[in-house]
C-alpha atoms as a PDB file:
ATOM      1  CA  UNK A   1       0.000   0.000   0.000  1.00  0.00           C
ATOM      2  CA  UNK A   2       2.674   2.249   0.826  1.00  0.00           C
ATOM      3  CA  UNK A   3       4.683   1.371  -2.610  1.00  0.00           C
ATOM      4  CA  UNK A   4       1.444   2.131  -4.124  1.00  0.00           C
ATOM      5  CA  UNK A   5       0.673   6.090  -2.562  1.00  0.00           C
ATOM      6  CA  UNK A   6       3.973   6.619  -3.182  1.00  0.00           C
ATOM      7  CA  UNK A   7       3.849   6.590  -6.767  1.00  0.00           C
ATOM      8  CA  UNK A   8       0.608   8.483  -7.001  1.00  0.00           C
ATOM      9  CA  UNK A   9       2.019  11.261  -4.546  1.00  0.00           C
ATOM     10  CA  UNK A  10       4.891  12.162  -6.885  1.00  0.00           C
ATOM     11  CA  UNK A  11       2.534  11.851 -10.392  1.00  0.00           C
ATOM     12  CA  UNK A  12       0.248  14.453  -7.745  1.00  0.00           C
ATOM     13  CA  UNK A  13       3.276  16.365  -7.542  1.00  0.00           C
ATOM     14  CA  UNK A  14       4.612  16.675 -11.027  1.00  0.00           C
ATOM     15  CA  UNK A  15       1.098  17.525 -12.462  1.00  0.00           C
ATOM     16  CA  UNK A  16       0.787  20.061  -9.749  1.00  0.00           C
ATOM     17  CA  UNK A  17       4.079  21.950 -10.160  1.00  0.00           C
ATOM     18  CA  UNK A  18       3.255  23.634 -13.485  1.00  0.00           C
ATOM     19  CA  UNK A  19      -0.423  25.332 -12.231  1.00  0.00           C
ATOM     20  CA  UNK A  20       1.736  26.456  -9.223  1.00  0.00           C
ATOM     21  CA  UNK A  21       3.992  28.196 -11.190  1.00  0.00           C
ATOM     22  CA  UNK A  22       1.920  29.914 -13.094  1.00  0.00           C
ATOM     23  CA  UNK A  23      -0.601  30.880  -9.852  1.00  0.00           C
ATOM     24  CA  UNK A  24       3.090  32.013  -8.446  1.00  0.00           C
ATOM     25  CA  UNK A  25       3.871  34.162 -11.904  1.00  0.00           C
ATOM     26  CA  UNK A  26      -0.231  35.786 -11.886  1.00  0.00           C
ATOM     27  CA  UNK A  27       0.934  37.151  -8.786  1.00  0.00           C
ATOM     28  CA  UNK A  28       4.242  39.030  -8.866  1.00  0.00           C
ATOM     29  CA  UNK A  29       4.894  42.401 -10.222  1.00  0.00           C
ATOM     30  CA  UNK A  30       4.511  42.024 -14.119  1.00  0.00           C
ATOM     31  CA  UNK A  31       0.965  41.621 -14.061  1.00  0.00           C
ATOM     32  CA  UNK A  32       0.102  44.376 -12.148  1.00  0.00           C
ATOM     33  CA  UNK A  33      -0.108  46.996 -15.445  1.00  0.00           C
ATOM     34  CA  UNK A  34      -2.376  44.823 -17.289  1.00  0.00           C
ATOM     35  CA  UNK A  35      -4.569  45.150 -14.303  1.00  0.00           C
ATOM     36  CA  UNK A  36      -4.323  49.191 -13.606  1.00  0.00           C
ATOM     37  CA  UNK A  37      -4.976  49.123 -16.775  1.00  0.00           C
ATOM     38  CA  UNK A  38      -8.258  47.446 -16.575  1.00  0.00           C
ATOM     39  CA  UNK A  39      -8.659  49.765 -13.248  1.00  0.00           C
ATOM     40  CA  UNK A  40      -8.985  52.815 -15.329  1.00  0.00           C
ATOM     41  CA  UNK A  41     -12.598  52.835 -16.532  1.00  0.00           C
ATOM     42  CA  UNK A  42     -13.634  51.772 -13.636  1.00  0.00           C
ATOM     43  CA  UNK A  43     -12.192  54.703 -11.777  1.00  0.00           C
ATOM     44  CA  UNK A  44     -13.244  57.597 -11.427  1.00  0.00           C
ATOM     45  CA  UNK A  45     -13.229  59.995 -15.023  1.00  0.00           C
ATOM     46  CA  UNK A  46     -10.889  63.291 -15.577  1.00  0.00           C
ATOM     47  CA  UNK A  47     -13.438  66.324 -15.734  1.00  0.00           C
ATOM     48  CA  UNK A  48     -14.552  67.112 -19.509  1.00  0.00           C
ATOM     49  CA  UNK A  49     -15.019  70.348 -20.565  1.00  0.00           C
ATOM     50  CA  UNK A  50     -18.853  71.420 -21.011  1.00  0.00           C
ATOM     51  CA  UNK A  51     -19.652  71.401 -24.608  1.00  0.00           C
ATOM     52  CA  UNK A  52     -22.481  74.292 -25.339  1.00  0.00           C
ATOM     53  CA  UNK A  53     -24.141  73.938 -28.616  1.00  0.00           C
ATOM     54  CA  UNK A  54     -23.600  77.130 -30.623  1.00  0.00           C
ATOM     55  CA  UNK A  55     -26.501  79.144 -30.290  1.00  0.00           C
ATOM     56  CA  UNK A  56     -27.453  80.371 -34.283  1.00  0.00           C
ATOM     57  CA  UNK A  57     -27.422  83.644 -34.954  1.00  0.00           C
ATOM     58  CA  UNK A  58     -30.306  85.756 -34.989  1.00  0.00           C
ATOM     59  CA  UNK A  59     -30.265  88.164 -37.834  1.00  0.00           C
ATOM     60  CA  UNK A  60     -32.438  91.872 -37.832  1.00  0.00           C
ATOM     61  CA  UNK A  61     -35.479  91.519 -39.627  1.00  0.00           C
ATOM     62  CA  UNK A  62     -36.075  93.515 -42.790  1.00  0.00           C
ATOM     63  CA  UNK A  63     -36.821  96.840 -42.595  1.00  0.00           C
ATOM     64  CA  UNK A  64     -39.456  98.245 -44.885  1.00  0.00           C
ATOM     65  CA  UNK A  65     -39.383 102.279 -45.965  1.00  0.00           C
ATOM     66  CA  UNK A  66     -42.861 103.717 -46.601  1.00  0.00           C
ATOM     67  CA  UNK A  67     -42.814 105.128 -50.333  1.00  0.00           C
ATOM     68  CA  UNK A  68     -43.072 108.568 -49.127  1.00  0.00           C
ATOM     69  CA  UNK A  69     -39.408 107.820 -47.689  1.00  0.00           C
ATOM     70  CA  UNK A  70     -38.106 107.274 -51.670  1.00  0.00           C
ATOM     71  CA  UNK A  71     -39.879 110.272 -52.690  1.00  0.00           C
ATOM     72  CA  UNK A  72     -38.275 112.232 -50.139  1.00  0.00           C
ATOM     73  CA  UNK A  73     -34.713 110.797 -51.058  1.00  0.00           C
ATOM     74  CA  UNK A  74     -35.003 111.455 -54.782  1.00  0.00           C
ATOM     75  CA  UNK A  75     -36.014 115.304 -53.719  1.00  0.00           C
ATOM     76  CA  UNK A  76     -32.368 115.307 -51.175  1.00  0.00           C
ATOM     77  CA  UNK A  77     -29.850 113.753 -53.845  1.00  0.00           C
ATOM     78  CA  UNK A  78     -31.202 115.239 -56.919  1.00  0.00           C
ATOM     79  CA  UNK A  79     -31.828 118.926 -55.112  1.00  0.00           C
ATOM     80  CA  UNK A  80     -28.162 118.261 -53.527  1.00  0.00           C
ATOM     81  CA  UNK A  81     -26.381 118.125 -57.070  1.00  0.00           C
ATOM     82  CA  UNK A  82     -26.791 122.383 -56.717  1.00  0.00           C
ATOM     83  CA  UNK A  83     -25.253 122.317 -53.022  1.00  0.00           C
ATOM     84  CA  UNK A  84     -21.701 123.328 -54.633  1.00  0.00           C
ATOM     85  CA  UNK A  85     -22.448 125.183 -57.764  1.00  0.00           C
ATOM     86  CA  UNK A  86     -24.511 127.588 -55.301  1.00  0.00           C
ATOM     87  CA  UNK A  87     -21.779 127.479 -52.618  1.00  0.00           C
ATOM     88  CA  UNK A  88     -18.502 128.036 -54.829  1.00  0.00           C
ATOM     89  CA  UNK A  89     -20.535 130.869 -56.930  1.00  0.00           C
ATOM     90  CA  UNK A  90     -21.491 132.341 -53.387  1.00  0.00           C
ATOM     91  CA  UNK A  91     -17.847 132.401 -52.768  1.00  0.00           C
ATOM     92  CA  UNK A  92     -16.429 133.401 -55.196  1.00  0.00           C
ATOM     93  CA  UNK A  93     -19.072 136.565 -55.440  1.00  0.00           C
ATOM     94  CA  UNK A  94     -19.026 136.877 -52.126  1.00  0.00           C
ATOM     95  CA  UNK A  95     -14.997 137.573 -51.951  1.00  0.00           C
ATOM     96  CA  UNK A  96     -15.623 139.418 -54.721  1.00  0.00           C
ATOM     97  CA  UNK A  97     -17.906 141.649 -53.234  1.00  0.00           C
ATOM     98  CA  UNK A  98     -15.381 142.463 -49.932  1.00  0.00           C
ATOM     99  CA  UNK A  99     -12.696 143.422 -52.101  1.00  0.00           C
ATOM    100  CA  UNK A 100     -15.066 145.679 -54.389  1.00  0.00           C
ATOM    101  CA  UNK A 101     -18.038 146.419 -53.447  1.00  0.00           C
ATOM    102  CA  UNK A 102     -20.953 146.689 -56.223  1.00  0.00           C
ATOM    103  CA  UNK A 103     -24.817 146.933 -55.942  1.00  0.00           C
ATOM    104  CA  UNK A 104     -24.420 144.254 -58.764  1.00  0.00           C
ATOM    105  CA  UNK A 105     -22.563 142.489 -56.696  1.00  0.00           C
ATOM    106  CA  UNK A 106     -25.031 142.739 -54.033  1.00  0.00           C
ATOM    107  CA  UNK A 107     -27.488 142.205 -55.587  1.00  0.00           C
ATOM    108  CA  UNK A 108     -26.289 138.499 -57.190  1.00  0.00           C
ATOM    109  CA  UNK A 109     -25.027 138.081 -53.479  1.00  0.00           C
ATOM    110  CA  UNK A 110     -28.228 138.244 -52.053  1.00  0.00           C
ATOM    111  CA  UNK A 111     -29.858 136.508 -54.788  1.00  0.00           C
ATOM    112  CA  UNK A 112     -27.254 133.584 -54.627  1.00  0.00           C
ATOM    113  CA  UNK A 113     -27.319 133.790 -50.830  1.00  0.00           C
ATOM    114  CA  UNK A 114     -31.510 133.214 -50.967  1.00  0.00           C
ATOM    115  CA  UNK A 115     -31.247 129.992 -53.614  1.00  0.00           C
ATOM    116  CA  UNK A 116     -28.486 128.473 -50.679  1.00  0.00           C
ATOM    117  CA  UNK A 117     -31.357 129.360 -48.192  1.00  0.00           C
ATOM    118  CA  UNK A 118     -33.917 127.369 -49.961  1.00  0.00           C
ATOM    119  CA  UNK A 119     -31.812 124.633 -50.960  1.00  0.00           C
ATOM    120  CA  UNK A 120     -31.156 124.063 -47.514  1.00  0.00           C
ATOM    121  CA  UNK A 121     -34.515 124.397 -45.769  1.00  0.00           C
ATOM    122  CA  UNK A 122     -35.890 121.700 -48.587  1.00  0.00           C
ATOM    123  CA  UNK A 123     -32.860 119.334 -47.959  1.00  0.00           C
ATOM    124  CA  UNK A 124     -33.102 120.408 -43.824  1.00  0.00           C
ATOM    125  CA  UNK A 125     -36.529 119.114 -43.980  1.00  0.00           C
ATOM    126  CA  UNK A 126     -36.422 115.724 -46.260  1.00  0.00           C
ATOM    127  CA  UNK A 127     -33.460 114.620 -44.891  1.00  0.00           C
ATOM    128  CA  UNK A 128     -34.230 115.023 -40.807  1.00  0.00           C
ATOM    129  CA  UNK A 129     -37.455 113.627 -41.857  1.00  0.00           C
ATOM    130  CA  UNK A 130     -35.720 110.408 -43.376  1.00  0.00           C
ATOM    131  CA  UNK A 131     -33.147 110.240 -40.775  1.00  0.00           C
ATOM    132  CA  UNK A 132     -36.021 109.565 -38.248  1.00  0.00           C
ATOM    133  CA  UNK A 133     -37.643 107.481 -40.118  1.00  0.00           C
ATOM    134  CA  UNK A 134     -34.651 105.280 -41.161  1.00  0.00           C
ATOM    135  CA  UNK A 135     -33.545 105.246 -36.974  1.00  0.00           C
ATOM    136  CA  UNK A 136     -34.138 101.385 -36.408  1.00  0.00           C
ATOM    137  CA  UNK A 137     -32.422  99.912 -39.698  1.00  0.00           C
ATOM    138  CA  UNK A 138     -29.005  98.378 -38.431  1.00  0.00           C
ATOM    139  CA  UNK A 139     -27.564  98.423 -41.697  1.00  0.00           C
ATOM    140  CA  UNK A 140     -27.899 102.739 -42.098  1.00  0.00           C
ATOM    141  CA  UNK A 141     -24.452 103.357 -40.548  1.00  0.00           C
ATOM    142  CA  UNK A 142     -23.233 106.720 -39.236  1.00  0.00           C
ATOM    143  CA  UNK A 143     -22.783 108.194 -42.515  1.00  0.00           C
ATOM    144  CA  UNK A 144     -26.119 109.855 -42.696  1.00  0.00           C
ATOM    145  CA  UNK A 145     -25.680 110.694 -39.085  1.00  0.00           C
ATOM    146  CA  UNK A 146     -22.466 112.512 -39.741  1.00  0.00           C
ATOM    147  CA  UNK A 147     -24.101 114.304 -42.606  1.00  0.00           C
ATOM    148  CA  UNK A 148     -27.174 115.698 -41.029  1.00  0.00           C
ATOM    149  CA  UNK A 149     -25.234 117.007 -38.203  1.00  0.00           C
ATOM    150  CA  UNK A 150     -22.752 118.687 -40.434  1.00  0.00           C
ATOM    151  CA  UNK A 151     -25.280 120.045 -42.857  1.00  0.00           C
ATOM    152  CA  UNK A 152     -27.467 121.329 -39.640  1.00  0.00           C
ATOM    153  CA  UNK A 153     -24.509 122.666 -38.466  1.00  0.00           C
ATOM    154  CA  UNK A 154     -24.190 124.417 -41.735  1.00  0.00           C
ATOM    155  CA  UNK A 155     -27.683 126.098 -41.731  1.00  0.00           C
ATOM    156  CA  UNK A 156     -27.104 127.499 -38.084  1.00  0.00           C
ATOM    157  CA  UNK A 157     -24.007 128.763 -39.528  1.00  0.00           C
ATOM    158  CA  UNK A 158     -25.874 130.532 -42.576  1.00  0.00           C
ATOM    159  CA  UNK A 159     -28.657 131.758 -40.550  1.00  0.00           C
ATOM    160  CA  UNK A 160     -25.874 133.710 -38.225  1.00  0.00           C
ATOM    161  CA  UNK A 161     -24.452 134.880 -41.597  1.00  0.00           C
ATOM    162  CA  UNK A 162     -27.581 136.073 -42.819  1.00  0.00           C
ATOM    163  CA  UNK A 163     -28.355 138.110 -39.202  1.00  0.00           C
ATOM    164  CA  UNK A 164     -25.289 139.937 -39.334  1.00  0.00           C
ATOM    165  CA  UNK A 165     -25.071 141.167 -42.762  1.00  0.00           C
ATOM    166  CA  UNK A 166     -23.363 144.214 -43.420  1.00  0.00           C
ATOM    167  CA  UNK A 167     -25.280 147.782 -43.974  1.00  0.00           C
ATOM    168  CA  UNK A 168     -25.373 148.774 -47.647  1.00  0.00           C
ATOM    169  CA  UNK A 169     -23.421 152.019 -46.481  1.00  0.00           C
ATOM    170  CA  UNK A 170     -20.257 150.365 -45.583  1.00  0.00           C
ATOM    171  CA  UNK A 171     -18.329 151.078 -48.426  1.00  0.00           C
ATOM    172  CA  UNK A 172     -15.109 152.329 -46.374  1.00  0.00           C
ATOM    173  CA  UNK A 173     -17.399 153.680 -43.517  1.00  0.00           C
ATOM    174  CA  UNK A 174     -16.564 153.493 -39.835  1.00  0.00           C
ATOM    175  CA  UNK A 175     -14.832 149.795 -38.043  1.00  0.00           C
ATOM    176  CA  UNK A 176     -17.858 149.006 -36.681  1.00  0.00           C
ATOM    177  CA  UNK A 177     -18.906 148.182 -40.091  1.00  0.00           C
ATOM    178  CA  UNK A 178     -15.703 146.581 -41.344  1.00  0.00           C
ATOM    179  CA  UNK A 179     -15.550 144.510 -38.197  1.00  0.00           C
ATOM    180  CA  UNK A 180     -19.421 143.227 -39.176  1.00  0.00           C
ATOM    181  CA  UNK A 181     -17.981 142.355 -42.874  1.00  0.00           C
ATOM    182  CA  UNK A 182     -15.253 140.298 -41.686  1.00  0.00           C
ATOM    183  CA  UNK A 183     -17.337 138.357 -39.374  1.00  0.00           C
ATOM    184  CA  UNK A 184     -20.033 137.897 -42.201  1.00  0.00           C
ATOM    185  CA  UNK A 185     -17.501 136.977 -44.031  1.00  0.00           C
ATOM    186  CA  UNK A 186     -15.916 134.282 -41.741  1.00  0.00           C
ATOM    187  CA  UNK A 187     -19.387 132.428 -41.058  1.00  0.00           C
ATOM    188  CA  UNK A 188     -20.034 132.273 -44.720  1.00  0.00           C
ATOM    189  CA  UNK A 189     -16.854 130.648 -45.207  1.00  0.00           C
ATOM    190  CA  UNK A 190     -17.148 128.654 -42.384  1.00  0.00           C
ATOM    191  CA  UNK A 191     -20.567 127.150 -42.913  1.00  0.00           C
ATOM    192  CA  UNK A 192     -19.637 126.709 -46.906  1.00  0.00           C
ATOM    193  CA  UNK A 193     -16.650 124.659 -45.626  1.00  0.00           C
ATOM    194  CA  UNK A 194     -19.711 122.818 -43.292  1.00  0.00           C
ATOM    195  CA  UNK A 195     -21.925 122.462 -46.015  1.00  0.00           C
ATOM    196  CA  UNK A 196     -19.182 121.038 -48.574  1.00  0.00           C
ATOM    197  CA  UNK A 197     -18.111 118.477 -46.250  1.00  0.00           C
ATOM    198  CA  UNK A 198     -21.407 117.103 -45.588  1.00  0.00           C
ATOM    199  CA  UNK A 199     -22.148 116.853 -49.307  1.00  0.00           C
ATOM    200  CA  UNK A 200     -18.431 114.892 -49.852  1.00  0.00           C
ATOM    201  CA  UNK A 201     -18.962 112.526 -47.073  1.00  0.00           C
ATOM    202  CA  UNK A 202     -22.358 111.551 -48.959  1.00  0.00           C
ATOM    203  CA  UNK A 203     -20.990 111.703 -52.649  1.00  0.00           C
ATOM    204  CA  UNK A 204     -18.352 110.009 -51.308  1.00  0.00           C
ATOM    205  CA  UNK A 205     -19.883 107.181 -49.344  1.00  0.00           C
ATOM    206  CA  UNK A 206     -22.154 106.443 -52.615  1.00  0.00           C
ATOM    207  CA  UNK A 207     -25.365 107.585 -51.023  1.00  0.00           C
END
């Protein structure tokens, strides 16, 4: 019997050696990456960014002009094509007149001084009245912004010119009178120089 366990013991022992060896090589050191790597998912996750789905953009709705607004703008570009034929001929007469006085002189001066007047109480009116109207369109710009306030500018500055015209005794008369020419003269010039840049910016700017 004891001959007989004997044998079976050691065949026990020699089929048992290899599992033990392997059980002995799953549990040292070179196994232990392939299992932190199958640690990972299980763990907890790195923080992701927040991903916000682009909002689309909302575009202005169309903006609709009454026809009374085109009728209006015809009257301000085509009455605007005399802004600086009137101005240069007022300048021209009008530094005329200061170096040699003339009742013809005067006479065109005042005439060419009242067609300015008109020109600019018609355009005054049609294009403040367009401006206002034209407020909430987001593609207007400041183009016709910077042009009314020039060309308002430039009617204050004409009206001032017109109040202190000179006497039509001043031909060489006392300084009270040649001071009141050369101040009529400098707001003329200055609201011409107004009035030209307004037009410019617009002619310009392809309005």
């Amino acid at each position: 019997m004891t001959n007989t366990i004997g044998p079976i013991l050691l065949g026990i022992l020699l089929v048992a050696a290899p599992v033990f060896s392997q059980d002995a090589a799953s549990g040292d050191g070179t196994a232990a990456p392939d299992f932190t790597t199958a640690a990972v998912p299980s763990g907890p996750q790195a923080a992701q960014p927040a991903v916000t789905p682009q909002q689309p953009a909302v575009l202005p709705g169309p903006v609709y002009y009454s026809r009374a607004y085109d009728v209006r703008a015809k009257i301000h570009k085509y009455a605007s094509f005399a802004t600086l034929p009137l101005v240069g001929g007022e300048f021209v007469l009008g530094q005329s007149l200061f170096d040699s006085p003339s009742d013809g002189k005067k006479s065109a001066h005042v005439a060419i001084g009242t067609a300015i007047g008109g020109l600019f109480a018609v355009n005054s009116v049609t294009g403040v009245w367009n401006l206002v109207e034209s407020r909430k369109d987001p593609n207007r710009g400041h183009l016709p912004l910077i042009h009314s306030l020039l060309m308002l500018g430039a009617d204050a500055g004409f009206v001032a010119t017109a109040a202190i015209t000179p006497g039509g005794d001043d031909r060489g008369g006392s300084p009270a009178l040649s001071d009141n020419r050369g101040t009529h003269r400098a707001m003329a010039f200055t609201s011409m120089g107004l009035a030209t840049a307004s037009y410019l910016i617009m002619l310009i700017g392809n309005r």
